[in-house]
C-alpha atoms as a PDB file:
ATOM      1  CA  UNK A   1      17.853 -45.929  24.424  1.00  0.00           C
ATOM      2  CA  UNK A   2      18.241 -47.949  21.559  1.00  0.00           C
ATOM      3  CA  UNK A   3      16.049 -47.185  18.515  1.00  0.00           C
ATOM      4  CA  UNK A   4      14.034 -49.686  16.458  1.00  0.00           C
ATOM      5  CA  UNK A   5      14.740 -50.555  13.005  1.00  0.00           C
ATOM      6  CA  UNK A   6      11.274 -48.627  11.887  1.00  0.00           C
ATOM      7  CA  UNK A   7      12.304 -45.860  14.618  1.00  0.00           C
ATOM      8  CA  UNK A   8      15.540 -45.379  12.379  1.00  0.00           C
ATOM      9  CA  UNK A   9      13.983 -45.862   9.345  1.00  0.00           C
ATOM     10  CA  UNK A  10      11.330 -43.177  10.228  1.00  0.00           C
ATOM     11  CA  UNK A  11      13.738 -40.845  11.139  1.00  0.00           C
ATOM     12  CA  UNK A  12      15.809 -41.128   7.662  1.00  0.00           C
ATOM     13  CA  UNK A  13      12.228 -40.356   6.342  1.00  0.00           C
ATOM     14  CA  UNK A  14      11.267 -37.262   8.300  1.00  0.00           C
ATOM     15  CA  UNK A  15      14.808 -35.623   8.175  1.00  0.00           C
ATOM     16  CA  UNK A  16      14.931 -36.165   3.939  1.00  0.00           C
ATOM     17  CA  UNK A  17      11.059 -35.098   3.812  1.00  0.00           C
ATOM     18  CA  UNK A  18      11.938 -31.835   6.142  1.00  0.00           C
ATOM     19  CA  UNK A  19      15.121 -31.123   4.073  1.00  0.00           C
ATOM     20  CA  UNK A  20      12.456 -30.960   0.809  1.00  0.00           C
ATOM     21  CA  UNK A  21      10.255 -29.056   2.508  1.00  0.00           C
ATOM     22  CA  UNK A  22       7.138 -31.693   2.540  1.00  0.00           C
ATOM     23  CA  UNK A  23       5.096 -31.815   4.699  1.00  0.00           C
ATOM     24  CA  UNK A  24       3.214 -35.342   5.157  1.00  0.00           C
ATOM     25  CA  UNK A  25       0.366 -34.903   3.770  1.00  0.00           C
ATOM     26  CA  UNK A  26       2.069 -33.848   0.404  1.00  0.00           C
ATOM     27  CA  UNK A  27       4.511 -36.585   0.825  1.00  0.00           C
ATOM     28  CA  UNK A  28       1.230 -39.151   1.266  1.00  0.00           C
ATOM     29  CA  UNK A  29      -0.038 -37.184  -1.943  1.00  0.00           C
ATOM     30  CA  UNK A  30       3.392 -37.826  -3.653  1.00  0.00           C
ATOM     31  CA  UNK A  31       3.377 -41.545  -3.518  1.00  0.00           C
ATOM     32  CA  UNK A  32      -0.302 -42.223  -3.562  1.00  0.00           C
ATOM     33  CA  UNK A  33      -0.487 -43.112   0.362  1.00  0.00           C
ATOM     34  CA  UNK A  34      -2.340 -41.183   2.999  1.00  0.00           C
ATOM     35  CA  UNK A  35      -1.206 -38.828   6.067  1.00  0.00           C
ATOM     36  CA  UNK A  36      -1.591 -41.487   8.294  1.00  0.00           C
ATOM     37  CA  UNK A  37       0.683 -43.666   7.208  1.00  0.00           C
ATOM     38  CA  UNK A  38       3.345 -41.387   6.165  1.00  0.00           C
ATOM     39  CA  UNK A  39       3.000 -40.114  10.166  1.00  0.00           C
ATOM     40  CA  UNK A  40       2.756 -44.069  11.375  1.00  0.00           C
ATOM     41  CA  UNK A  41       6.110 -44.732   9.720  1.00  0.00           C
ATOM     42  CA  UNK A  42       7.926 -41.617  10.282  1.00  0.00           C
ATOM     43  CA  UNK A  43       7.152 -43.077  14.618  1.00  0.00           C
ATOM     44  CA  UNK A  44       8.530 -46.724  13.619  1.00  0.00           C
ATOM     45  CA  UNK A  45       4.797 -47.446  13.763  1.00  0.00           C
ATOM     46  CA  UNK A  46       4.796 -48.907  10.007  1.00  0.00           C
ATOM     47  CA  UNK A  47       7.907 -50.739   7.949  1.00  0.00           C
ATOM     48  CA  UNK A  48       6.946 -49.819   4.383  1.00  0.00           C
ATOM     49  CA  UNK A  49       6.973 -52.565   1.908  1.00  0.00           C
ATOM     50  CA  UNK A  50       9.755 -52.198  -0.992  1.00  0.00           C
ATOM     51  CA  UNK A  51       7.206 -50.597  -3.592  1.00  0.00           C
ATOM     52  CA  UNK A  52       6.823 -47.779  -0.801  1.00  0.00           C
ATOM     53  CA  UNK A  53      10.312 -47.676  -0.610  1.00  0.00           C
ATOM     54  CA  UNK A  54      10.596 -46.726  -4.311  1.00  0.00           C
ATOM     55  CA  UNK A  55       7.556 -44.442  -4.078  1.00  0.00           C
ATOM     56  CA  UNK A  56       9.666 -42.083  -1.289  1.00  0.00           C
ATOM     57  CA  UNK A  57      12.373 -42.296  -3.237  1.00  0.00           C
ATOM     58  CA  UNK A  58      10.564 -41.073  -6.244  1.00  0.00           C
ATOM     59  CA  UNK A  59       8.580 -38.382  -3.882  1.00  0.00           C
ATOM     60  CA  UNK A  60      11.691 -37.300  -2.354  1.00  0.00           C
ATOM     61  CA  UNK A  61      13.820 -37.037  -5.584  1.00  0.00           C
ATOM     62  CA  UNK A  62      16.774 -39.312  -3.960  1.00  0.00           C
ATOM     63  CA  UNK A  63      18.106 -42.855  -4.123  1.00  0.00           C
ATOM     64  CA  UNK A  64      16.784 -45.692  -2.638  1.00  0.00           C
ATOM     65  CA  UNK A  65      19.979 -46.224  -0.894  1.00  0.00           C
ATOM     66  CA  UNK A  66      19.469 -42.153   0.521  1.00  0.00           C
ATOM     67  CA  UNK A  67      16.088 -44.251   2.388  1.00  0.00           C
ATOM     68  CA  UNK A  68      18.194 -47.339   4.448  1.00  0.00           C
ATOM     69  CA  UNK A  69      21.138 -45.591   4.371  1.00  0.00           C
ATOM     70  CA  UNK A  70      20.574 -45.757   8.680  1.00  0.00           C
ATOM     71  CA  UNK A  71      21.333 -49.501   8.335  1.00  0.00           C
ATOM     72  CA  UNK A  72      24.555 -49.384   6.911  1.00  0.00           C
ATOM     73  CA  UNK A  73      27.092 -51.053   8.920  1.00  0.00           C
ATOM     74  CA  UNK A  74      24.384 -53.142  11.014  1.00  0.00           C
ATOM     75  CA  UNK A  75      24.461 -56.605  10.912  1.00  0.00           C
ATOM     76  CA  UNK A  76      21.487 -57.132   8.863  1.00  0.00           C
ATOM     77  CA  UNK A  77      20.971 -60.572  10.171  1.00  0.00           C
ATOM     78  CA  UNK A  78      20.448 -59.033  13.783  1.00  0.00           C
ATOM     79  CA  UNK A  79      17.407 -56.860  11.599  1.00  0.00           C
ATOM     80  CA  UNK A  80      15.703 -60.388  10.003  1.00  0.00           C
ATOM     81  CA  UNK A  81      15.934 -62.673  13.055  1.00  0.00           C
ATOM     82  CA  UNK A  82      13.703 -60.715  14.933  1.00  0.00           C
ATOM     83  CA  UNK A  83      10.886 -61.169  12.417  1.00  0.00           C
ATOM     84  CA  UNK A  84      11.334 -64.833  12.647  1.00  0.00           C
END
């Protein structure tokens, strides 16, 4: 089954959180967000805006590019249509 662009983005998330050994609630404490959230994107439920982006980043000591790294080689126009 094909995953969703949050789906893949939330897994990115978990696997670099696991392989720093956060859990999500210290990850929401990190970049000033709550458990809930951190748990709603980690499912696909939640895209996080940019500044979120660079708040994980920060949290999780890697590059921004580490984050959407699961959308290289997708045509990214396939990823905007679909909010149209």
């Amino acid at each position: 089954m094909l995953q969703s662009d949050g789906e893949l983005f939330g897994a990115r998330l978990r696997e670099l959180r696991e392989q720093r050994g956060e859990s999500q609630r210290s990850l929401a404490d990190l970049t000033g967000s709550t458990h809930a959230y951190i748990s709603q994107m980690e499912r696909g439920l939640k895209v996080p805006t940019l500044t979120m982006i660079i708040r994980l980043a920060v949290a999780l000591e890697c590059e921004v590019a580490d984050l959407v790294a699961v959308f290289a080689g997708r045509d990214l126009r396939k990823l905007i249509s679909k909010r149209k």
